[in-house]
Protein backbone atom coordinates (compact mmCIF):
# COMPACT_ATOMS: atom_id res chain seq x y z
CA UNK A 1 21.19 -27.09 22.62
CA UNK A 2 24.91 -27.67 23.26
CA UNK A 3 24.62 -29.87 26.49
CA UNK A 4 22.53 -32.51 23.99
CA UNK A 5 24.28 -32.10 21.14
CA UNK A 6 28.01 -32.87 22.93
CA UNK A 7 25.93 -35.54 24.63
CA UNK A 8 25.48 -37.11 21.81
CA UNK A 9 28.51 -37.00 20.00
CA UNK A 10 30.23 -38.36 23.24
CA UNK A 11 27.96 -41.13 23.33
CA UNK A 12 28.63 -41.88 19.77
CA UNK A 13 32.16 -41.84 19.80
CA UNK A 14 32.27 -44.01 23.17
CA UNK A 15 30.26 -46.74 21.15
CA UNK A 16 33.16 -46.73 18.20
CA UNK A 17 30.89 -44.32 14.98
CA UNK A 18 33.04 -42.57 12.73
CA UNK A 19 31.76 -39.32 12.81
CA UNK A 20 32.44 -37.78 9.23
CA UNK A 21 30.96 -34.38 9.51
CA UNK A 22 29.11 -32.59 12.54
CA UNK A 23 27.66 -28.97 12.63
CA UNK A 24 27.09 -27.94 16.13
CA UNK A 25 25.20 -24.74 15.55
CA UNK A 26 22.61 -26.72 13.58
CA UNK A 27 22.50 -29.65 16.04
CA UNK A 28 23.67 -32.36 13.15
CA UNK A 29 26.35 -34.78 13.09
CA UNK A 30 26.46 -37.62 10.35
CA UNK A 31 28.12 -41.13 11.98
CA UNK A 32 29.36 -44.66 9.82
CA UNK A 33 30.31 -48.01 11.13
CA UNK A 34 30.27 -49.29 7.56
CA UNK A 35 30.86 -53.02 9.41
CA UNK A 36 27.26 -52.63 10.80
CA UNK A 37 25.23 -51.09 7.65
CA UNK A 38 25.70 -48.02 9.11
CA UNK A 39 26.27 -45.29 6.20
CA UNK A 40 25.90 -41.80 6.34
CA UNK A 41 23.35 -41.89 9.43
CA UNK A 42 22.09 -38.09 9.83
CA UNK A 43 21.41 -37.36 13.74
CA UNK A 44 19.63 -33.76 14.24
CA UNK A 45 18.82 -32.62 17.98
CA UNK A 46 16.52 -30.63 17.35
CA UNK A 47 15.04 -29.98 20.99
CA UNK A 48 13.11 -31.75 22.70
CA UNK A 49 14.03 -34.41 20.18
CA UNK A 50 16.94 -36.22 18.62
CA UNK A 51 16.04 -37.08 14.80
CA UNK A 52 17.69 -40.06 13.13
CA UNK A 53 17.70 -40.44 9.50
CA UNK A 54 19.67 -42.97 6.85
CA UNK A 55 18.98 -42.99 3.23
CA UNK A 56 18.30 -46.69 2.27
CA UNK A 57 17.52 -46.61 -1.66
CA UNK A 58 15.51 -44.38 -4.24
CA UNK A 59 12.10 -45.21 -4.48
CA UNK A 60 11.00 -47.51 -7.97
CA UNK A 61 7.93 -45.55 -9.67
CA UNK A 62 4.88 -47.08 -9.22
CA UNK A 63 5.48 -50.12 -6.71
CA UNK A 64 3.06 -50.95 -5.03
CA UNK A 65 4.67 -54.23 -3.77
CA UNK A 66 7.44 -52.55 -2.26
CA UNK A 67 5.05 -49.98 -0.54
CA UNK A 68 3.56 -53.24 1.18
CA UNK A 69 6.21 -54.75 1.64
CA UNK A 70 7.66 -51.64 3.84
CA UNK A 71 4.79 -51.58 5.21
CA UNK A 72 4.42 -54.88 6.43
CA UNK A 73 8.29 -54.47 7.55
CA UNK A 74 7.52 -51.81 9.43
CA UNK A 75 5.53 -54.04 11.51
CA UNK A 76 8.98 -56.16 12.92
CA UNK A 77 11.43 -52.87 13.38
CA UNK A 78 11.69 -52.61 17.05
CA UNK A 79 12.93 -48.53 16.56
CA UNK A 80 12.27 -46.48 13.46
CA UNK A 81 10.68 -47.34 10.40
CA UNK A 82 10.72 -46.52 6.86
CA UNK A 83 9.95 -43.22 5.75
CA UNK A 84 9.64 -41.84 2.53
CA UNK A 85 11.22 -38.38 2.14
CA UNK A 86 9.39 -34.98 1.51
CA UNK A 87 9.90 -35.85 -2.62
CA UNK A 88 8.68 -39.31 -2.17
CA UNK A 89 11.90 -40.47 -3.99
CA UNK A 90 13.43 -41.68 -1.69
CA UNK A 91 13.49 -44.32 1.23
CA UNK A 92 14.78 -43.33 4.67
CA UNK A 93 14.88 -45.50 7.81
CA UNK A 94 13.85 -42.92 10.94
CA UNK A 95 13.61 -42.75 14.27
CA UNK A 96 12.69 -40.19 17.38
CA UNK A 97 14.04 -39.99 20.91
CA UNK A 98 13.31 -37.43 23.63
CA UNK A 99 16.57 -35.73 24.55
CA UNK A 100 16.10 -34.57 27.90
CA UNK A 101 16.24 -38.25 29.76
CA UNK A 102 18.32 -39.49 26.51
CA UNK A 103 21.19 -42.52 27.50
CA UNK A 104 23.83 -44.13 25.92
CA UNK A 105 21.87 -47.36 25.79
CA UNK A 106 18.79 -45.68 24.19
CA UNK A 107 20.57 -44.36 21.38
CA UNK A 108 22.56 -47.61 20.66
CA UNK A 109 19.65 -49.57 21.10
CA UNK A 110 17.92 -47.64 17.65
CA UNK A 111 21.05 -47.40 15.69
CA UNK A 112 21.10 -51.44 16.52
CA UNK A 113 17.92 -51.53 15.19
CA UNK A 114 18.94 -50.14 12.08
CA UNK A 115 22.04 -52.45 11.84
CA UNK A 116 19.79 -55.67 12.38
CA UNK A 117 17.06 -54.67 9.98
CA UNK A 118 19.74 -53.73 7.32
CA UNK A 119 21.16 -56.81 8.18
CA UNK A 120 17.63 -58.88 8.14
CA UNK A 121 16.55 -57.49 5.20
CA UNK A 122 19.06 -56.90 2.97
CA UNK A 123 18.07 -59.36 0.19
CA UNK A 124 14.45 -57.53 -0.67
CA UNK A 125 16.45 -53.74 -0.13
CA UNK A 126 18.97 -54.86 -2.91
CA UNK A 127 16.39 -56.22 -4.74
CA UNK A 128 13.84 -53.35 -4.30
CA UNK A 129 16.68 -51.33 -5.48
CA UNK A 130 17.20 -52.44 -8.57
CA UNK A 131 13.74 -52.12 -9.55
């Protein structure tokens, strides 16, 4: 589990994330680059597969448009997609990689995923938000 997990945490600090907390016996470190949407971004390897979560916003009761409209989102993220969490309270962006034949450019290309739907769709997030 160590050879991923310092694997990872090199790659993130070579592409510039702030890593505020990491835990290497449970495989989790948590990475910002506020500048890019990037807040509080939970990465797990949990072998064979790195886990990446980020809480987006708390889930409005009884919306069905925003369901659909996640949905539909969904459709246009090129890695990860919304999640709701075990509760169903919350919404999470997520995304899976394999971390045997894991690469730098792998793992920057889904947290840039993130960043550009964050960035994308930021209007309807603040305003499903503050439902």
């Amino acid at each position: 589990m160590d050879k991923y997990f310092n694997k990872v945490r090199d790659y993130l600090l070579d592409l510039n994330y702030t890593i505020s907390l990491e835990d290497e016996n449970s495989g989790m470190i948590v990475v910002n680059k506020e500048e890019e949407g990037i807040n509080n971004l939970v990465i797990g390897c949990s072998d064979p597969i790195l886990i990446m979560e980020q809480h987006i916003f708390d889930m409005p009761a009884d919306s069905l448009s925003t369901y659909k409209a996640l949905l539909q989102k969904n459709r246009d993220i090129v890695h990860g997609a919304f999640v709701l969490d075990e509760t169903g309270g919350k919404i999470i962006f997520r995304d899976t990689l394999q971390l045997e034949n894991l690469d730098q450019n792998e793992l920057e290309g889904s947290i840039n995923s993130l960043s550009l739907l964050l960035s994308e769709f930021s209007d309807e997030i603040i305003s499903f938000s503050k439902q």
